[in-house]
Protein backbone atom coordinates (compact mmCIF):
# COMPACT_ATOMS: atom_id res chain seq x y z
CA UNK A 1 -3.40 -6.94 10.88
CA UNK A 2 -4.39 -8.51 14.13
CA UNK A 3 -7.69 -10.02 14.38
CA UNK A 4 -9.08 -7.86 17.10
CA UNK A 5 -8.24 -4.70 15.04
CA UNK A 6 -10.04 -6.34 11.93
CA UNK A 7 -12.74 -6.04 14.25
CA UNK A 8 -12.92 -3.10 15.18
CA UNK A 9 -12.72 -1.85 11.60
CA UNK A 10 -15.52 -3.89 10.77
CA UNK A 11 -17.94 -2.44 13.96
CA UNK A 12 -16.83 0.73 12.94
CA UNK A 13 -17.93 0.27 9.31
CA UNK A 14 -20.83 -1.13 10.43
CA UNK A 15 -21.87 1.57 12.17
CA UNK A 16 -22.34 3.64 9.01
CA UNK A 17 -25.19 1.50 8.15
CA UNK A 18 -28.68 2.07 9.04
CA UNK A 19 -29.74 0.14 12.28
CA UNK A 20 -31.86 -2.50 11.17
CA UNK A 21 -28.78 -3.28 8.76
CA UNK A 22 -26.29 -2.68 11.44
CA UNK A 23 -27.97 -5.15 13.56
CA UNK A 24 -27.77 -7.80 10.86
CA UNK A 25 -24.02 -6.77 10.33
CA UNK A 26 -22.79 -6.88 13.55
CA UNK A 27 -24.52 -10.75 14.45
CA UNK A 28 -22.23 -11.92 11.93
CA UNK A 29 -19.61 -14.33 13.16
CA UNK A 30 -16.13 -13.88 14.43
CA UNK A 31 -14.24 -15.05 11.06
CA UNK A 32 -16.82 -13.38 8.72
CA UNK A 33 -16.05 -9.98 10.35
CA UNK A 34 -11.69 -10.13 10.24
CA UNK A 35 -12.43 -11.44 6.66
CA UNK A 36 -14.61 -8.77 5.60
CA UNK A 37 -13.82 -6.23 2.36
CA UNK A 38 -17.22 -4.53 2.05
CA UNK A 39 -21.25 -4.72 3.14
CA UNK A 40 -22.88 -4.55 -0.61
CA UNK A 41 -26.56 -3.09 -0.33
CA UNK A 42 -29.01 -3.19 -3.37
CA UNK A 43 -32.48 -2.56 -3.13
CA UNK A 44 -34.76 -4.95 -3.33
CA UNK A 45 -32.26 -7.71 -2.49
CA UNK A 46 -30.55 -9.03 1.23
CA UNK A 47 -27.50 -7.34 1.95
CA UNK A 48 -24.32 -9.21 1.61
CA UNK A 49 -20.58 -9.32 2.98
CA UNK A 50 -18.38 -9.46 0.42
CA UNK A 51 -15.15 -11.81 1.84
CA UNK A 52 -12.38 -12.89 -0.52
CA UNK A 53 -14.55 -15.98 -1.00
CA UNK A 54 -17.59 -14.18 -2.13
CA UNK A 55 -20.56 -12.40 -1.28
CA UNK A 56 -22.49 -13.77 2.24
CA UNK A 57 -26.50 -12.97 2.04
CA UNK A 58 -27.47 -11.66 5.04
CA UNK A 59 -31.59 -12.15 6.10
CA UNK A 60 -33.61 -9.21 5.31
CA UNK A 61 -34.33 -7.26 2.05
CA UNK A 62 -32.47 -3.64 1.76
CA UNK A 63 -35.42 -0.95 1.52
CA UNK A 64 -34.93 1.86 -0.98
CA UNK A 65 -35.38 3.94 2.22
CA UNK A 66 -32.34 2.63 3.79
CA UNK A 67 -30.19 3.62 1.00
CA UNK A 68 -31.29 7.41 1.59
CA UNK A 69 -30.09 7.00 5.57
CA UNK A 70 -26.98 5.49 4.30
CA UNK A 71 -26.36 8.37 2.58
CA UNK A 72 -27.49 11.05 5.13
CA UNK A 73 -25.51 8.82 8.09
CA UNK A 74 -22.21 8.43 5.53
CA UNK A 75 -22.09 12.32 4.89
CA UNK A 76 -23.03 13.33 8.88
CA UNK A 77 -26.44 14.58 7.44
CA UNK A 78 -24.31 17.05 5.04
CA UNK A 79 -25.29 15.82 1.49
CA UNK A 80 -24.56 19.35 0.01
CA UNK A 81 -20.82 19.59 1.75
CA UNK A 82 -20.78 15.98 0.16
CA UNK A 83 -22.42 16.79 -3.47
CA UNK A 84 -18.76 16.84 -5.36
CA UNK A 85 -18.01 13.81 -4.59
CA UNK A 86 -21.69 12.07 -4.53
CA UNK A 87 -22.35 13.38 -8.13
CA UNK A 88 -19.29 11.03 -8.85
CA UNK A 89 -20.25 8.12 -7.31
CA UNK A 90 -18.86 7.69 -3.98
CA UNK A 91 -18.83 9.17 -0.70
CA UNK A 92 -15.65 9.71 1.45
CA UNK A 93 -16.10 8.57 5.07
CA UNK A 94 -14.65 10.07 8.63
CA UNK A 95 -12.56 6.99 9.73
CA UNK A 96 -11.50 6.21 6.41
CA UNK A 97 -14.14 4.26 5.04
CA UNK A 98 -15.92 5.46 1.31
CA UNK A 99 -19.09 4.24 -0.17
CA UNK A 100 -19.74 3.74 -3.42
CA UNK A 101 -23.25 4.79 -4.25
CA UNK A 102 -25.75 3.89 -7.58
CA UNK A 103 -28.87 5.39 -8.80
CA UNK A 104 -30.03 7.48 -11.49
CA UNK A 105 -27.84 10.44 -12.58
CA UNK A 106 -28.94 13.82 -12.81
CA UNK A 107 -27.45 14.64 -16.12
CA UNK A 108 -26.63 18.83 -17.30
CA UNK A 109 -24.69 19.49 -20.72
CA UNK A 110 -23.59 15.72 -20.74
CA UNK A 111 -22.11 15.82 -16.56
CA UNK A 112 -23.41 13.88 -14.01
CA UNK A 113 -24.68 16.32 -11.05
CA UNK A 114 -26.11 14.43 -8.81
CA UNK A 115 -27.33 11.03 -8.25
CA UNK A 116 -31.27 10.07 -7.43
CA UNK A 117 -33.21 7.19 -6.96
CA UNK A 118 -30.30 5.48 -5.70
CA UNK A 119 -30.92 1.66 -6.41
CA UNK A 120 -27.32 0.12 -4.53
CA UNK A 121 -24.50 0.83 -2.52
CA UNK A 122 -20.90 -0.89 -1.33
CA UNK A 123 -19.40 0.39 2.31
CA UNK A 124 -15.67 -0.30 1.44
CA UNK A 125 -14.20 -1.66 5.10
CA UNK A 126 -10.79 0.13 4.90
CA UNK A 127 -8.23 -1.08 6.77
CA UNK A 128 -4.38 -0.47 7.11
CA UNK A 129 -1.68 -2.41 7.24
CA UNK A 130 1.42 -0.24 9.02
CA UNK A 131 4.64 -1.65 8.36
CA UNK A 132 4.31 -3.97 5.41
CA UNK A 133 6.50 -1.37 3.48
CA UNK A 134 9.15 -1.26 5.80
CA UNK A 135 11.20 -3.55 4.24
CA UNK A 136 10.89 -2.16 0.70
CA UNK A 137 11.01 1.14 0.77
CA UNK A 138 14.89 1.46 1.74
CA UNK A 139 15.61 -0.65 -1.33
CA UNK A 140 13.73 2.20 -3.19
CA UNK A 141 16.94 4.41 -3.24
CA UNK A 142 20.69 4.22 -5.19
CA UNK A 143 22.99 6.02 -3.49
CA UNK A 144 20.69 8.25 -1.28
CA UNK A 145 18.33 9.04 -4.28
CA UNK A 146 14.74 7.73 -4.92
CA UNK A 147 14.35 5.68 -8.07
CA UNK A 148 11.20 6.09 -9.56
CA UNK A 149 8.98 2.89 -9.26
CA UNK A 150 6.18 0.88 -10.41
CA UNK A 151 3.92 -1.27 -7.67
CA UNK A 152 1.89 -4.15 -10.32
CA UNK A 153 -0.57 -6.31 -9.27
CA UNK A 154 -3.98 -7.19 -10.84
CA UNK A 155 -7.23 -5.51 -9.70
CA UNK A 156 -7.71 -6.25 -6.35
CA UNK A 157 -4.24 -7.55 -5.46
CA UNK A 158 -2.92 -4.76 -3.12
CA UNK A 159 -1.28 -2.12 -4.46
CA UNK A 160 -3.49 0.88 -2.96
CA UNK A 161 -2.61 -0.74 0.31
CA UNK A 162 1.17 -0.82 -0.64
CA UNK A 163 1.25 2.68 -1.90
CA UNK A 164 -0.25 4.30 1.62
CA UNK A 165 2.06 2.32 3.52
CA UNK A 166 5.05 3.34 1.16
CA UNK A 167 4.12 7.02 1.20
CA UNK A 168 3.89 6.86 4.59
CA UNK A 169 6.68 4.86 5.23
CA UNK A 170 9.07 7.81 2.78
CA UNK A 171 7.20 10.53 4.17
CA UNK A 172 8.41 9.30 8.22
CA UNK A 173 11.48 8.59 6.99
CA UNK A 174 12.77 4.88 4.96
CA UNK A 175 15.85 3.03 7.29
CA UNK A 176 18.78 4.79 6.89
CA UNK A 177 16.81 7.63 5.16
CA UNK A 178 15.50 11.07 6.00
CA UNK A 179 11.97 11.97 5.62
CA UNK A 180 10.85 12.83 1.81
CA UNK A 181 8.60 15.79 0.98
CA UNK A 182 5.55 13.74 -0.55
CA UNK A 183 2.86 14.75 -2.67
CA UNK A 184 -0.12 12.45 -2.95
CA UNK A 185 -2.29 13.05 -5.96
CA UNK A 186 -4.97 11.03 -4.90
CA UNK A 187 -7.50 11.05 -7.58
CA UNK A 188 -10.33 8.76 -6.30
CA UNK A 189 -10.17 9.49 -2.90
CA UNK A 190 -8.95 5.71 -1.74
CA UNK A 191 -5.46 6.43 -0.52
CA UNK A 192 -6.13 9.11 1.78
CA UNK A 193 -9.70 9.53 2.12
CA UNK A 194 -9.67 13.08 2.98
CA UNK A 195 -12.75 14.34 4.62
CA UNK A 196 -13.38 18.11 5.35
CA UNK A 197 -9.47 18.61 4.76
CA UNK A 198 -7.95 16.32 6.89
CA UNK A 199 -6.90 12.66 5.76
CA UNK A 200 -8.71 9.80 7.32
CA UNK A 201 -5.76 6.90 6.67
CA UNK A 202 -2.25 8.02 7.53
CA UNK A 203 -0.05 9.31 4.86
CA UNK A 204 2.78 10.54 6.77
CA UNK A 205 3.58 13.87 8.34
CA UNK A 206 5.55 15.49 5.16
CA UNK A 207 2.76 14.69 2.77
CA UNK A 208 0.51 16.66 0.94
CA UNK A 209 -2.56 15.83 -0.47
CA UNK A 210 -4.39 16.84 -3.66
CA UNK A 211 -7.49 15.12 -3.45
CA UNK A 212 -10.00 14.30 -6.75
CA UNK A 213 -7.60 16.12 -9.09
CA UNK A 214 -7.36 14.34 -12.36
CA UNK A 215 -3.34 13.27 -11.81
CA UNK A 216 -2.33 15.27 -15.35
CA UNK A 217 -3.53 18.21 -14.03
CA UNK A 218 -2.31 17.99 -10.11
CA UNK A 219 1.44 16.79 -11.06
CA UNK A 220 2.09 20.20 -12.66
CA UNK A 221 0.00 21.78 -9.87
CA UNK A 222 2.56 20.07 -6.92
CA UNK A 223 5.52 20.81 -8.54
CA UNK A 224 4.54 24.69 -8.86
CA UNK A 225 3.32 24.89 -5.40
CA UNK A 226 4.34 22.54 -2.74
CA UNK A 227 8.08 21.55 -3.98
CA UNK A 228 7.96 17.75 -3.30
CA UNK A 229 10.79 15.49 -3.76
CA UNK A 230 8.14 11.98 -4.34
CA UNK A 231 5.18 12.36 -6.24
CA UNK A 232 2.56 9.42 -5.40
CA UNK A 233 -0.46 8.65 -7.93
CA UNK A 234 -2.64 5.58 -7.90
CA UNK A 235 -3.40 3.82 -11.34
CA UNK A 236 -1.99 5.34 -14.42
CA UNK A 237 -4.73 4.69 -16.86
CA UNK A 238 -4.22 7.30 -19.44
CA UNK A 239 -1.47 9.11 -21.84
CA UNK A 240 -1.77 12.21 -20.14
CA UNK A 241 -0.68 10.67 -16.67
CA UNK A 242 2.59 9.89 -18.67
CA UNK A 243 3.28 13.12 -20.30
CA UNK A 244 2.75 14.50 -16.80
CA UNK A 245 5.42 12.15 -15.26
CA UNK A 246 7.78 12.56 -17.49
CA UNK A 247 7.74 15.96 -17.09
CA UNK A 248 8.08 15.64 -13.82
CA UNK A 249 10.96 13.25 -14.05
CA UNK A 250 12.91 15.88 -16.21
CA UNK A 251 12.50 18.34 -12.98
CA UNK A 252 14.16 15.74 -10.90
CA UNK A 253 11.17 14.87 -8.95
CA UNK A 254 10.65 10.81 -7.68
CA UNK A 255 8.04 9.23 -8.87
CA UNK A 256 5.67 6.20 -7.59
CA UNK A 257 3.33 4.67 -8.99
CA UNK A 258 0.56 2.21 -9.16
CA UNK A 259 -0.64 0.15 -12.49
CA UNK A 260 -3.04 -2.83 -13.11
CA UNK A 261 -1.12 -5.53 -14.06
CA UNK A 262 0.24 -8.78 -12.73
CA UNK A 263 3.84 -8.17 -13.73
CA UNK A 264 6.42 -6.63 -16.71
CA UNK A 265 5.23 -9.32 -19.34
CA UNK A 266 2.43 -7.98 -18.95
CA UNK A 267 3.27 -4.51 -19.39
CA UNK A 268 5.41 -4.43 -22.53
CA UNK A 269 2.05 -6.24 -24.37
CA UNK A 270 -0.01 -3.14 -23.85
CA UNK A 271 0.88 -0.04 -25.85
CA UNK A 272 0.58 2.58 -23.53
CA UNK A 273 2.35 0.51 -20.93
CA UNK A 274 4.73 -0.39 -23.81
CA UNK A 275 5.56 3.39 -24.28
CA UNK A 276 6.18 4.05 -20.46
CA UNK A 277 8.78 1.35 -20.53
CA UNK A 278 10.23 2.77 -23.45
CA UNK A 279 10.71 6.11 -21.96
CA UNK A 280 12.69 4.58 -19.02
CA UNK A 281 10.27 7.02 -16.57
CA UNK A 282 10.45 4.01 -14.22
CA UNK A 283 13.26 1.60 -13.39
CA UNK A 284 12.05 -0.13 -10.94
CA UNK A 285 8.74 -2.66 -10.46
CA UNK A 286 7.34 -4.04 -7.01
CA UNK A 287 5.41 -7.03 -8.19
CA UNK A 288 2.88 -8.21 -5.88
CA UNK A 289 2.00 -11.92 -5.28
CA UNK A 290 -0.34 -14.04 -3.33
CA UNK A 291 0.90 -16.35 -0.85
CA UNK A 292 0.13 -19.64 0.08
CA UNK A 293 -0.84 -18.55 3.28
CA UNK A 294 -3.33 -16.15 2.16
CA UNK A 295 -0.93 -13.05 2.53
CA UNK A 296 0.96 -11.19 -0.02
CA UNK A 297 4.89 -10.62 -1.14
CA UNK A 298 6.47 -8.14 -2.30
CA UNK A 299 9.13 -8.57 -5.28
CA UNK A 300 11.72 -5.77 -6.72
CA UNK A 301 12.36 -6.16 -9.70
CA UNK A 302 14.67 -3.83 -12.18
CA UNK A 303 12.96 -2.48 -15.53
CA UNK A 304 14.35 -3.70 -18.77
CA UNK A 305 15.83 -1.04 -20.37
């Protein structure tokens, strides 16, 4: 992403933040800002700039107050349209952005509510990156079909990032390929970041969206109602996401996926993991890797079978 772009995310982030904090934000320098992840705010304690290096302590203690205008600024005043979401821990932001929130939860038959007294808060500085799945995602297919696929990386190593771009990417249409009906079940909220309906990052034009759906229940819900040929889901964590694939696999449906780990060694030591490999849902693996130069690459690599 070009610098001035990284920018202009970063003002625009900013300007979720109260003003006194806004202030402090925006007076940071030139490489701070294009290297900037997230503004961290816990009360009591300076706010910081998280960069890949670390957190940067800004001057200034965050009030307890300021977390309460975060919240009304973050959810345009609307804290009821926004209660779903806040009683789960994050707010989804117009732009694109989403903020994590902390405090005390309002508990009712063992479910959080709401959250009060909120105590700390992390602005998540979303930015795209168009394009870096252009390459890949024509190498997705044999013989005109999509081959269900794995992106691996550790936590924090990119593959949220990669999946937008790729659903994008099949949704617009892959090199030599016609657009793909896509169906995004986008559990957390950080793919699309839909807000009042309409998603804030884009996903494509023939891609639907089923936002905060647990992904066992919204794979069976997209293949009864919206027909897609690629279903998208970020981090398969559980034994139910797998029953769901694979029953989505046996209706011919693609399938692409993101999981935590930094590549197929690491997969086959982890039971669940162990089982999806031995179910051949997936037979192919995008491993990402750091670069020397700071950047990230992109490796296909075939499942064992």
């Amino acid at each position: 992403m070009q610098e001035k772009e990284c920018m202009r995310r970063y003002a625009e982030a900013a300007a979720i933040l109260p003003v006194r904090l806004r202030t402090l934000a925006l007076s940071q320098p030139d490489e701070v800002q294009v290297r900037a992840e997230e503004f961290r705010l816990r009360a009591g304690r300076p706010m910081t700039v998280l960069t890949p290096e670390g957190e940067i302590a800004l001057e200034g203690i965050v009030e307890p107050e300021e977390l309460e205008t975060l919240c009304d600024l973050a959810t345009e005043f609307s804290r009821y349209a926004a209660s779903e979401t806040l009683r789960d821990g994050f707010l989804p932001v117009r732009g694109g952005f989403r903020v994590g929130i902390c405090g005390t939860a309002v508990m009712k038959e063992g479910v959080s509510t709401n959250l009060k007294s909120l105590s700390s808060a992390a602005v998540r500085i979303a930015r795209e990156h168009k394009g870096i799945a252009r390459d890949l995602a024509p190498r997705l297919f044999s013989d005109g079909a999509f081959v269900n696929t794995l992106i691996l990386s550790p936590p924090g190593g990119g593959k949220t990032t990669l999946l937008r771009d790729l659903v994008r990417q099949l949704s617009e249409g892959a090199e030599g390929i016609g657009p793909r009906r896509m169906a995004l079940i986008d559990e957390r909220g950080e793919v699309a970041v839909m807000v009042q309906g309409e998603p804030q990052m884009d996903v494509g034009p023939h891609t639907d969206v089923l936002d905060g759906c647990p992904k066992a229940v919204g794979i069976p819900m997209v293949l009864r109602a919206m027909n897609p040929q690629i279903i998208a889901v970020d981090e398969i964590t559980v034994r139910e996401d797998l029953r769901a694939m694979a029953m989505a696999a046996g209706c011919g449906v693609g399938l692409l996926a993101t999981i935590h780990a930094a590549d197929v060694a690491e997969l086959a030591q982890k039971p669940l993991y162990r089982q999806l490999l031995e179910e051949r849902v997936f037979r192919l693996a995008v491993r990402i890797t750091a670069t020397a130069q700071a950047g990230r690459a992109y490796r296909l690599e075939t499942l064992p079978c």
